[in-house]
Protein backbone atom coordinates (compact mmCIF):
# COMPACT_ATOMS: atom_id res chain seq x y z
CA UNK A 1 0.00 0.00 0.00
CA UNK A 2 1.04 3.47 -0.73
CA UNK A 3 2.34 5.87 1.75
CA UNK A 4 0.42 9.46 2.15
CA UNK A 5 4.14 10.22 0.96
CA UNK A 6 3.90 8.77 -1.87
CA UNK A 7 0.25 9.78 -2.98
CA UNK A 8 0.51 13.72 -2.16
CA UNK A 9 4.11 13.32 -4.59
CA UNK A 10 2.47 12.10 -7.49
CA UNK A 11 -0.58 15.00 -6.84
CA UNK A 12 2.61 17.03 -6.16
CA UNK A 13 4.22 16.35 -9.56
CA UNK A 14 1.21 17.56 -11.83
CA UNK A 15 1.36 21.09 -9.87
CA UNK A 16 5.02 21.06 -10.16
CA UNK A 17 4.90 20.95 -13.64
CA UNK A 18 2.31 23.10 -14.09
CA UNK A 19 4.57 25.78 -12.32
CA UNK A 20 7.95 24.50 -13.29
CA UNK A 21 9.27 22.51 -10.51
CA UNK A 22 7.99 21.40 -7.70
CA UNK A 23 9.28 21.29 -3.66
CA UNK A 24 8.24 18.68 -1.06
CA UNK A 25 9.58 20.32 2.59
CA UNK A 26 9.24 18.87 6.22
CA UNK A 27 6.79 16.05 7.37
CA UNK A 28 3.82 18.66 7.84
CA UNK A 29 4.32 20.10 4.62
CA UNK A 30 4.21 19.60 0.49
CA UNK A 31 5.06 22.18 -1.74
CA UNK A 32 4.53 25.02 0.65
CA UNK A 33 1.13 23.46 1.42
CA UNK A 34 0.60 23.10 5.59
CA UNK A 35 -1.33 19.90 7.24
CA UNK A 36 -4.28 20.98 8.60
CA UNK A 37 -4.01 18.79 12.09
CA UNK A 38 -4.03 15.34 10.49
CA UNK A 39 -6.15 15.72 7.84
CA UNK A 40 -5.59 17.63 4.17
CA UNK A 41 -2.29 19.48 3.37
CA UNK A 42 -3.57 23.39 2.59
CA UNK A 43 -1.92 26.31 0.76
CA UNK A 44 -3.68 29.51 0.05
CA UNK A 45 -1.09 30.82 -2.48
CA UNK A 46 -0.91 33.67 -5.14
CA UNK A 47 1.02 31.79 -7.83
CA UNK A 48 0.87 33.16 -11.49
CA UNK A 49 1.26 30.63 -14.85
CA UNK A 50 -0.32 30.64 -18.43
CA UNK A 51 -2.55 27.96 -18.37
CA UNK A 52 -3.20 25.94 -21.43
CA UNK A 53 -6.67 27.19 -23.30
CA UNK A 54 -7.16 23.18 -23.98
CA UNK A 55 -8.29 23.41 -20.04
CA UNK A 56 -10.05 26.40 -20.64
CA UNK A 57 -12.02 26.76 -24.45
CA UNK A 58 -11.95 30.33 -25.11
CA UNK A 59 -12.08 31.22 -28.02
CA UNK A 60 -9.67 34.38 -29.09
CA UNK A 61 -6.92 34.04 -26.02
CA UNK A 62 -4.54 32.26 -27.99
CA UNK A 63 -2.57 29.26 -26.48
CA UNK A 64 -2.77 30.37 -22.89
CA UNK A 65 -4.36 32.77 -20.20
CA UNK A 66 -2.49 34.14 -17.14
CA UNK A 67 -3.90 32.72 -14.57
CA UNK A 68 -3.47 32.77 -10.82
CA UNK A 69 -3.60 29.72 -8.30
CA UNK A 70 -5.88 30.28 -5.11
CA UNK A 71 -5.72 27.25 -3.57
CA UNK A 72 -4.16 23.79 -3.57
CA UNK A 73 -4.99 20.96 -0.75
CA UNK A 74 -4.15 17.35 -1.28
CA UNK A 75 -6.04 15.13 1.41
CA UNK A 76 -4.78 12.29 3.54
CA UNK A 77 -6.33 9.78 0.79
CA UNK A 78 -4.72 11.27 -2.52
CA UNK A 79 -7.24 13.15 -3.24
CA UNK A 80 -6.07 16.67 -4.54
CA UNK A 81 -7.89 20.09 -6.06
CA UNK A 82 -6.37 22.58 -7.23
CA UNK A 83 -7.92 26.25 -8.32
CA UNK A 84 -6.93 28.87 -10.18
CA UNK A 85 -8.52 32.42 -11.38
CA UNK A 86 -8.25 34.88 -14.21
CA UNK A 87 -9.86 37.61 -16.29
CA UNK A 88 -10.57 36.70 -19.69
CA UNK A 89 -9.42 39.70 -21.98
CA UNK A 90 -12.90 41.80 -23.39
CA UNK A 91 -12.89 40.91 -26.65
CA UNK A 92 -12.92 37.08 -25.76
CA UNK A 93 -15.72 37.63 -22.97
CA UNK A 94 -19.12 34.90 -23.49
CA UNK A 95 -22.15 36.22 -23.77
CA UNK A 96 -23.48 34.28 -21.26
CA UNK A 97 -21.84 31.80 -18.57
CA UNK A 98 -19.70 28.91 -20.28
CA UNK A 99 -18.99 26.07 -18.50
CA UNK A 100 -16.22 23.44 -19.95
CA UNK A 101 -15.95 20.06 -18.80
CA UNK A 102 -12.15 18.22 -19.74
CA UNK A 103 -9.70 15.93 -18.38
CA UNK A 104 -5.94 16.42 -17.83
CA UNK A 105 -4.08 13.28 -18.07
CA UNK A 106 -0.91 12.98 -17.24
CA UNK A 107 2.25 10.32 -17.40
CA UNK A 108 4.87 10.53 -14.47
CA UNK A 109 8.56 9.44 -14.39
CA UNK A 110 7.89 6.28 -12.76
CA UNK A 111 5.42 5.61 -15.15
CA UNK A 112 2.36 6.33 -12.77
CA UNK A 113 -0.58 8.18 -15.02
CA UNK A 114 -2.85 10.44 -12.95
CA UNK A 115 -6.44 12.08 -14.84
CA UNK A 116 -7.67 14.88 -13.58
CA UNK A 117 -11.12 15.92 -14.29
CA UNK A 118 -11.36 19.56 -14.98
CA UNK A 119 -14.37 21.78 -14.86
CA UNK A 120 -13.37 26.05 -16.64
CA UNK A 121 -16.30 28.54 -15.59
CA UNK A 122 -15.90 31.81 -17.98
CA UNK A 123 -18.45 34.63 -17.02
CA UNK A 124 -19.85 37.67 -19.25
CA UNK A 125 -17.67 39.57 -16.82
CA UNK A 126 -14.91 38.20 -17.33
CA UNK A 127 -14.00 36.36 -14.46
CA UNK A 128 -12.59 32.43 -15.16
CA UNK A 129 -12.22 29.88 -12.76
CA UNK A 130 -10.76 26.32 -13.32
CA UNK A 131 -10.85 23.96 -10.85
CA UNK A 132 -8.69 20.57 -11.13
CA UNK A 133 -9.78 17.47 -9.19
CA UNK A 134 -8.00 13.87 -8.85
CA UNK A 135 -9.83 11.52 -6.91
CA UNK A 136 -7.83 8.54 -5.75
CA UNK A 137 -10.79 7.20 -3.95
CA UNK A 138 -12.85 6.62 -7.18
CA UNK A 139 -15.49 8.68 -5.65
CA UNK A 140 -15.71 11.25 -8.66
CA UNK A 141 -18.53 13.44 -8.73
């Protein structure tokens, strides 16, 4: 059976990558996020990376959109979520609410693949939000 170690890495890895590297600290902590008591590992964070528009499906934005990540937790189970935030430029704004449903699969050096089901809310206002979820539990909603 897998360690909590070794689960939180592999949810570890896809963020890394995401923002270029990744950093796993003391016991209590991964990647800057804190353990919450004994339960999930929290970060409230400010981070800043293009994300891919394949996650996102707006149209006009080109390949990516700055985004900014609000929060990552990874839970005792495996189970990890990660959010991010943006502002879609005017010009590339829906004319009503736009909700895109996608998965992010991904391939690890030790040959472990993770999916990730995604879910990118775009607003008339502007406002984007993509959420990332792995469940390790199989409990997907």
């Amino acid at each position: 059976m897998k360690t909590l170690h070794q689960l939180t890495a592999h949810a570890l890895v896809f963020i890394g990558l995401v923002l270029g590297g990744t950093a796993a600290q003391a016991q209590n902590t991964i990647g800057g996020a804190v353990q919450q008591g004994n339960g999930a590992y929290v970060q409230k964070t400010d981070r800043k990376v293009c994300i891919t528009n394949t996650l996102l499906n707006v149209s006009g934005i080109g390949s990516c959109l700055d985004m900014t990540q609000e929060k990552f937790m990874v839970t005792p189970s495996g189970n990890s979520m990660s959010v991010w935030t943006g502002t879609v430029p005017a010009a590339s704004r829906p004319v009503k609410r736009q909700v895109f449903n996608s998965t992010w699969t991904e391939t690890f050096n030790d040959g472990i693949t993770r999916n990730y089901e995604t879910v990118a809310v775009t607003n008339p206002n502007g406002t984007i939000k993509l959420t990332l979820t792995d469940k390790k539990n199989g409990k997907k909603k």
